[in-house]
Every structure is written in structure tokens, then in C-alpha cells.
C-alpha atoms as a PDB file:
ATOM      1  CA  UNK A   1      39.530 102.771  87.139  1.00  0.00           C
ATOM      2  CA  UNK A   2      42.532 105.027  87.813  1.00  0.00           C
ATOM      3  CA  UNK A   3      45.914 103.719  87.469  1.00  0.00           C
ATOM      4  CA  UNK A   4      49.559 105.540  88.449  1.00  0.00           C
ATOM      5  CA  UNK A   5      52.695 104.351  88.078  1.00  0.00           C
ATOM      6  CA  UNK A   6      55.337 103.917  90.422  1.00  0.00           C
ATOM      7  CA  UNK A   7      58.501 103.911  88.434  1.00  0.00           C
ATOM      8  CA  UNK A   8      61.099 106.495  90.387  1.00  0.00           C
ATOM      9  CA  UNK A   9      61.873 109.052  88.191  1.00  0.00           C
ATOM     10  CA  UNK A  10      65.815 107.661  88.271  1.00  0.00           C
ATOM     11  CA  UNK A  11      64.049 104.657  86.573  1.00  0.00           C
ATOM     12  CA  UNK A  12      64.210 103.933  82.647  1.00  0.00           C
ATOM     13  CA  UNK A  13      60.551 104.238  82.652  1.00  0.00           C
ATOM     14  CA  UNK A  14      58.537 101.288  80.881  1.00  0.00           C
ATOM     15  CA  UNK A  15      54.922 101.887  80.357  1.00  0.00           C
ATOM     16  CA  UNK A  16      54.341  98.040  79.669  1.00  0.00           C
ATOM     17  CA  UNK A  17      56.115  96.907  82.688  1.00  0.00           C
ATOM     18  CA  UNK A  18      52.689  95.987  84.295  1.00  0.00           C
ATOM     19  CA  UNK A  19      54.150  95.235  87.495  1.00  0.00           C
ATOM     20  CA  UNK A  20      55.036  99.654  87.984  1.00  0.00           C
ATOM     21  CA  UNK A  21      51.560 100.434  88.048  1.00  0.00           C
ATOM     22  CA  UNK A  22      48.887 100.728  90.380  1.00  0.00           C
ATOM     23  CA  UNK A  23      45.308 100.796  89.980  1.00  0.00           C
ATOM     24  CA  UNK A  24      42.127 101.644  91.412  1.00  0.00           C
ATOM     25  CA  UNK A  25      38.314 101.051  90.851  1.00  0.00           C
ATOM     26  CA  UNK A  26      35.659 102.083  91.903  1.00  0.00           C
ATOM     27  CA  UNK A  27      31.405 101.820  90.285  1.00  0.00           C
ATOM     28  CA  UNK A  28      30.626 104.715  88.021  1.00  0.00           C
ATOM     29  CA  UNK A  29      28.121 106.256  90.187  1.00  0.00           C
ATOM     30  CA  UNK A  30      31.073 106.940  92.630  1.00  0.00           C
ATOM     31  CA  UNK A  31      33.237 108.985  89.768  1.00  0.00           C
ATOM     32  CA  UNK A  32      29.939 110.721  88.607  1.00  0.00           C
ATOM     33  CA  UNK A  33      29.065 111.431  92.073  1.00  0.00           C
ATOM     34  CA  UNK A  34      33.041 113.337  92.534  1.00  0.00           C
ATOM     35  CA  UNK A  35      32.061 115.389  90.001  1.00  0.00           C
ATOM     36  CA  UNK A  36      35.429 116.065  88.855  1.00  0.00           C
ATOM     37  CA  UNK A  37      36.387 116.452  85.222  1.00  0.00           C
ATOM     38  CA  UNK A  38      39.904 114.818  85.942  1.00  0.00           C
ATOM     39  CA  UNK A  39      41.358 113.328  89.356  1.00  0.00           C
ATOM     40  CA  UNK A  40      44.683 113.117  90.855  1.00  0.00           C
ATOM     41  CA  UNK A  41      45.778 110.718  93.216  1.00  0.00           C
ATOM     42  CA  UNK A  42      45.113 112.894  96.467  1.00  0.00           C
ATOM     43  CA  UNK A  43      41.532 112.640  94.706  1.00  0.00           C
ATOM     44  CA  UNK A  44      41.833 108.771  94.290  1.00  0.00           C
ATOM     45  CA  UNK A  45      42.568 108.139  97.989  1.00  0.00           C
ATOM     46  CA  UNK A  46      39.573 110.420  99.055  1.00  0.00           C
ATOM     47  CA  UNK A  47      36.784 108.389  97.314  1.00  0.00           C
ATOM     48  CA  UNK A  48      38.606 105.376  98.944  1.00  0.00           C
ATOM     49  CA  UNK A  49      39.246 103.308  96.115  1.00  0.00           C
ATOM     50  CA  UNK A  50      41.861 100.269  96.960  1.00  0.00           C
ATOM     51  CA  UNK A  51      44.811 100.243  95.259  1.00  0.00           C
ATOM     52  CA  UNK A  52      45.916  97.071  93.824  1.00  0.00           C
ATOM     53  CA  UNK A  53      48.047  95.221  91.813  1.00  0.00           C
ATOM     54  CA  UNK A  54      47.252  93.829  87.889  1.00  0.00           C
ATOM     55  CA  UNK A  55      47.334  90.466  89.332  1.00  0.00           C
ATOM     56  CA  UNK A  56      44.226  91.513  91.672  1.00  0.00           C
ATOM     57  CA  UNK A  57      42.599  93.790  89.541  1.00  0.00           C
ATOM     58  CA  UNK A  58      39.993  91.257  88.003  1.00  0.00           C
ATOM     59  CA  UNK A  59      39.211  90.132  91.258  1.00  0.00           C
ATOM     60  CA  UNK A  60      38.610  93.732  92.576  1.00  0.00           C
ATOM     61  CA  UNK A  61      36.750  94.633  89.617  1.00  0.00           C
ATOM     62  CA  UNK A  62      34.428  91.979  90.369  1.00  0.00           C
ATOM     63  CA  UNK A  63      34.046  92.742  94.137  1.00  0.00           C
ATOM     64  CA  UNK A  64      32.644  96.714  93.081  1.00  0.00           C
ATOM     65  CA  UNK A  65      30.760  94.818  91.026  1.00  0.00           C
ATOM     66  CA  UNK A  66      29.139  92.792  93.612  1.00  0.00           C
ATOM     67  CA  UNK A  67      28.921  95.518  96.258  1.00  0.00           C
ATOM     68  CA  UNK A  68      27.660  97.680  93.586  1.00  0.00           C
ATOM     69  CA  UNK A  69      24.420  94.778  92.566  1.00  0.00           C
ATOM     70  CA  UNK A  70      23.665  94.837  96.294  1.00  0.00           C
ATOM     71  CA  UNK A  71      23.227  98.154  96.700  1.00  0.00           C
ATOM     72  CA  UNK A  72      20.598  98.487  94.017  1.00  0.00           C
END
């Protein structure tokens, strides 16, 4: 999982405000497969993760998770 926040930097910044980040996930084998020892978010969008919101984050968590068990 990556995650970025989106606070503008003109923004009292609030790491617990759960609602300024981002995230995206993606199976291990994809983030093995990169190769990279740390990523940025030009990186991120490459391997074509979906960003989402916490609210969908469980639910996109599970869907790698199911694309990932069919591909086996």
C-alpha cells in the first residue's frame, strides 16, 4: 500500500485527518516485481494502482486480493 497526502502546503497539516490522504494497493508480487527500493508517486501511477479513499480502502484491499487468488 502507498499512501500520500493531500494537505496544501498553506494547510495546518494533520497527519490523523484521515480524510487528506490517499492510498494505493496493489499484491506484493507487483512491488517486488518494480524492483524499487522506495517509490514516489510518478512510480505509484505507473504500476497502476487506484487511488482511493480510507472509506474504500478495505474494499479495494479485498478486490487485489481476489484478482490476485485468480491469477494463481
Amino acid at each position: 500500500m502507498f499512501c500520500v497526502s493531500r494537505i496544501p502546503r498553506s494547510t495546518v497539516y494533520d497527519a490523523l485527518d484521515i480524510a487528506a490522504w490517499q492510498f494505493s494497493v496493489w499484491s506484493g508480487t507487483t512491488v517486488t516485481d518494480a524492483r524499487q527500493k522506495s517509490m514516489r508517486l510518478a512510480t505509484v501511477e505507473r504500476l497502476g494502482a487506484r487511488p482511493v479513499e480510507w472509506e474504500d480502502l478495505a474494499v479495494e484491499i479485498r478486490n487485489v486480493a481476489r484478482r490476485l487468488s485468480t491469477t494463481e
